[in-house]
Protein backbone atom coordinates (compact mmCIF):
# COMPACT_ATOMS: atom_id res chain seq x y z
CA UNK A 1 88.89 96.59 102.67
CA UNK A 2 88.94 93.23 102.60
CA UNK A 3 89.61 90.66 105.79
CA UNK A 4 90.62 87.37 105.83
CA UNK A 5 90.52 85.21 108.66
CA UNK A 6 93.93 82.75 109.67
CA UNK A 7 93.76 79.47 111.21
CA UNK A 8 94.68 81.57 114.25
CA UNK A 9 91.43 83.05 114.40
CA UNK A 10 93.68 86.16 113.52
CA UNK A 11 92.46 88.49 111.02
CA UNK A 12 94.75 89.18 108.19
CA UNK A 13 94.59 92.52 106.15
CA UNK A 14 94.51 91.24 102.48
CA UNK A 15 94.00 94.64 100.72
CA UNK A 16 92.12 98.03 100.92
CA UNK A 17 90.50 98.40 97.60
CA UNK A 18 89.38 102.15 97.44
CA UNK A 19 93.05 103.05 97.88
CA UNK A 20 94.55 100.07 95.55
CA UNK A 21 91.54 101.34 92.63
CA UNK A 22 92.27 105.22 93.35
CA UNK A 23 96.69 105.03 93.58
CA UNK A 24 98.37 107.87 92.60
CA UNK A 25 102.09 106.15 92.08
CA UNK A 26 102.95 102.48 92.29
CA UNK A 27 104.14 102.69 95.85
CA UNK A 28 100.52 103.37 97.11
CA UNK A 29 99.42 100.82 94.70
CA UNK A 30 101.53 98.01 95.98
CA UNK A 31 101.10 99.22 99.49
CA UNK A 32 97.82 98.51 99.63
CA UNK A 33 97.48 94.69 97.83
CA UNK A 34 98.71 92.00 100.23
CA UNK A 35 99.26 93.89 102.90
CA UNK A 36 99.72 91.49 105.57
CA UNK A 37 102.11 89.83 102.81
CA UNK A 38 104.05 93.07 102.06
CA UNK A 39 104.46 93.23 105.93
CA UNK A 40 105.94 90.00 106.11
CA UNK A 41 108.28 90.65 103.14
CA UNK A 42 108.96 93.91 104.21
CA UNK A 43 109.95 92.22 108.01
CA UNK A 44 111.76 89.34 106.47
CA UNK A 45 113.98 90.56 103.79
CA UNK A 46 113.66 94.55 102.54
CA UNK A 47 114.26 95.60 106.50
CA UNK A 48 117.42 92.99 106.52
CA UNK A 49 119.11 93.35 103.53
CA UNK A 50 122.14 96.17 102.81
CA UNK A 51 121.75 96.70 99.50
CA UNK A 52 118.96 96.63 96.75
CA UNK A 53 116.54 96.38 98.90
CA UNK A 54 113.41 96.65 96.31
CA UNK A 55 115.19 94.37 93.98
CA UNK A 56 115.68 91.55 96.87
CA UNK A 57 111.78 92.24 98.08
CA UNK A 58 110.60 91.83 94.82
CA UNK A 59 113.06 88.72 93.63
CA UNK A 60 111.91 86.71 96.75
CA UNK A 61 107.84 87.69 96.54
CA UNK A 62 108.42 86.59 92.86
CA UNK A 63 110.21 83.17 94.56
CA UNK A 64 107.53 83.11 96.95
CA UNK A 65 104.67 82.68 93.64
CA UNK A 66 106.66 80.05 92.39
CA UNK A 67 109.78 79.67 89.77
CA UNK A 68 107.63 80.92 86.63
CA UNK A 69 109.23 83.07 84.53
CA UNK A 70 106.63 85.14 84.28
CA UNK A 71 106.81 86.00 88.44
CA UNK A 72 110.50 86.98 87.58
CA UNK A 73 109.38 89.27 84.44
CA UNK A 74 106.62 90.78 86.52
CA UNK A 75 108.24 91.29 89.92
CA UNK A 76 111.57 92.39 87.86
CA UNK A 77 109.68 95.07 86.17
CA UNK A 78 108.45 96.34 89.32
CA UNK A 79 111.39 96.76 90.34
CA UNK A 80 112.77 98.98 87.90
CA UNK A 81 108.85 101.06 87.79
CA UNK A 82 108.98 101.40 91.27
CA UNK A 83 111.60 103.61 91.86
CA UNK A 84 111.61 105.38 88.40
CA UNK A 85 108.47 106.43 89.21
CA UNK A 86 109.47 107.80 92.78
CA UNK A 87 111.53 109.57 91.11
CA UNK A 88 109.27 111.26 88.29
CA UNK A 89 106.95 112.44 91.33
CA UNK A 90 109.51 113.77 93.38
CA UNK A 91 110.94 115.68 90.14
CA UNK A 92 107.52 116.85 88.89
CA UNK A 93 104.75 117.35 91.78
CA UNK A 94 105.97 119.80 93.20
CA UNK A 95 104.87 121.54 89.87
CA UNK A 96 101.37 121.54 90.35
CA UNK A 97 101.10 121.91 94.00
CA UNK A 98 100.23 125.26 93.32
CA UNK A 99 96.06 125.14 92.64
CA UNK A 100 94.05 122.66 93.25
CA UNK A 101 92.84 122.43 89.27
CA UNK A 102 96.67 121.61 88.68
CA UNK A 103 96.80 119.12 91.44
CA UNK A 104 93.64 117.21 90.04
CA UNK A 105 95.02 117.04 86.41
CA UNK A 106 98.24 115.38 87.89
CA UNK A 107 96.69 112.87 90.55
CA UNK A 108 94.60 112.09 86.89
CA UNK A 109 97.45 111.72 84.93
CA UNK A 110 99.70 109.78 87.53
CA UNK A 111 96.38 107.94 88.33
CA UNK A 112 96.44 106.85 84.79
CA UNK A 113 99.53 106.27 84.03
CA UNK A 114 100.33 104.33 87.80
CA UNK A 115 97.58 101.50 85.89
CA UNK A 116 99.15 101.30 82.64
CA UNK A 117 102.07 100.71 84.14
CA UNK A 118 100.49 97.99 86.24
CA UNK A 119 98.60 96.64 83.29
CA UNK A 120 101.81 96.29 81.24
CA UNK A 121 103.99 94.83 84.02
CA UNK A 122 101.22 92.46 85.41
CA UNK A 123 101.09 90.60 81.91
CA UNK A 124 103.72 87.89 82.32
CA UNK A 125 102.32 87.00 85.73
CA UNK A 126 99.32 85.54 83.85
CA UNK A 127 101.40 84.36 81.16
CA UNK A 128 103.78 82.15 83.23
CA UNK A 129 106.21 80.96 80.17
CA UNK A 130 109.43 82.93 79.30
CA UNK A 131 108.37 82.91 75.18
CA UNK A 132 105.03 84.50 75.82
CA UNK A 133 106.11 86.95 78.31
CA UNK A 134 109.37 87.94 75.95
CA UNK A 135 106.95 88.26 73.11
CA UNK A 136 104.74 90.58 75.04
CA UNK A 137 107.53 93.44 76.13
CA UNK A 138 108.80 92.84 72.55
CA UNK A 139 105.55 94.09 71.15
CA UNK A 140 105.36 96.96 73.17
CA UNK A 141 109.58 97.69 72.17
CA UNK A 142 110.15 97.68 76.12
CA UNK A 143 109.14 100.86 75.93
CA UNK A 144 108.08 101.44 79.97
CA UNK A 145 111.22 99.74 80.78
CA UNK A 146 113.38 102.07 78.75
CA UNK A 147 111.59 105.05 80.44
CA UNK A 148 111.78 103.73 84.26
CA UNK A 149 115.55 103.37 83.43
CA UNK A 150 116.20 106.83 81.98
CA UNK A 151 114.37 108.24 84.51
CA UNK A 152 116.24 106.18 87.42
CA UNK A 153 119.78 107.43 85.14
CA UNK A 154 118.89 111.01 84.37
CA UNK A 155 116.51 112.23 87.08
CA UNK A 156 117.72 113.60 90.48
CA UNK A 157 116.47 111.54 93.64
CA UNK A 158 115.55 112.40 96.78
CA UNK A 159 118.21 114.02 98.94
CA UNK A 160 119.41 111.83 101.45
CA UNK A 161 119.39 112.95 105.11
CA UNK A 162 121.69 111.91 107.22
CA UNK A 163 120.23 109.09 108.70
CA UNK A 164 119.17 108.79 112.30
CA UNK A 165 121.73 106.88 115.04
CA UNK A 166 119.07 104.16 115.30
CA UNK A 167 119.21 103.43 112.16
CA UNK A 168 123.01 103.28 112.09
CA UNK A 169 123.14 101.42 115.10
CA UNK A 170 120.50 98.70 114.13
CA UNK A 171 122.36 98.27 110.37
CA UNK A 172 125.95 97.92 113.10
CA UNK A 173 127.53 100.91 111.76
CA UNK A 174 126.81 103.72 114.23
CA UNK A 175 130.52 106.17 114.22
CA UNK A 176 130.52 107.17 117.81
CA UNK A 177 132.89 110.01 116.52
CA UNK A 178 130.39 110.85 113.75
CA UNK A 179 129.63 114.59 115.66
CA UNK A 180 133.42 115.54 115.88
CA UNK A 181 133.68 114.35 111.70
CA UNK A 182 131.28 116.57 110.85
CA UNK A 183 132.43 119.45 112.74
CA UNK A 184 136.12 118.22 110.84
CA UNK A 185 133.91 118.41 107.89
CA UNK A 186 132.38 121.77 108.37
CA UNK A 187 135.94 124.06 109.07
CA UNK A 188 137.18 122.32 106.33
CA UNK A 189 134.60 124.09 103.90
CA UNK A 190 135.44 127.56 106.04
């Protein structure tokens, strides 16, 4: 864990390493690199906006680098990985929940293949320049992209619970009537 100190004297989370070196999916990975960073994006734009939310986070931490296109390529691919790969693990884990030998050959694999996805999306951050970081995902046919976008088309997500009247309320859409719809709802399926 590493810890930074602010002007403020206040001390500023940067990253814990074990769990950044040792992720399982690209959530964890991310979760645990800037975090005090991630909190402020998280604070200032993914809790804020309606829509898109990972895109938007990722656009404006790619703004917040500076207006390389490599940022754009980088932070854009992450947010197409991202949730493709939330997806894979709520599709396949499941699977090998079922003996701890299984569970150890998928936190390897997904431990594996959560870096090479890393590794191949973190390229154009170094490279800066649209050519370079074109010529890069050409080489490699786009091939992770093409994946993280069958998987977000193809694979079943997460289903959605209805979500809880704070949440409604905060995002200004609570239905006071929302108890007698769903009643409506329910003798209309009788």
């Amino acid at each position: 864990m590493m810890i930074q100190e602010n002007l403020n004297g206040m001390a500023l989370l940067m990253f814990k390493i074990w769990k950044f070196q040792t992720a399982t999916s690209l959530k964890v990975l991310i979760d645990n690199w800037n975090i005090t960073g991630a909190r402020w994006l998280r604070h200032v734009c993914f809790d804020r906006v309606p829509v898109q939310k990972k895109l938007a986070t990722f656009m404006l931490s790619s703004i917040w680098h500076g207006f390389y296109p490599g940022y754009f390529f980088t932070f854009g691919s992450a947010s197409i990985m991202v949730p493709a790969s939330q997806k894979v693990r709520v599709n396949l884990r499941h699977r090998f929940l079922s003996s701890t030998k299984l569970k150890a050959f998928y936190d390897l694999v997904t431990w594996f293949c959560t870096h090479l996805c890393l590794a191949y999306f973190i390229a154009p951050f170094t490279f800066l320049r649209f050519d370079l970081s074109i010529k890069y995902f050409n080489s490699f046919y786009w091939f992770l992209h093409i994946l993280a976008f069958l998987a977000i088309i193809f694979l079943p997500g997460k289903k959605r619970t209805k979500p809880s009247s704070t949440t409604s309320e905060r995002n200004g859409s609570y239905n006071h009537n929302n108890s007698e719809s769903l009643s409506n709802n329910h003798r209309k399926s009788d």
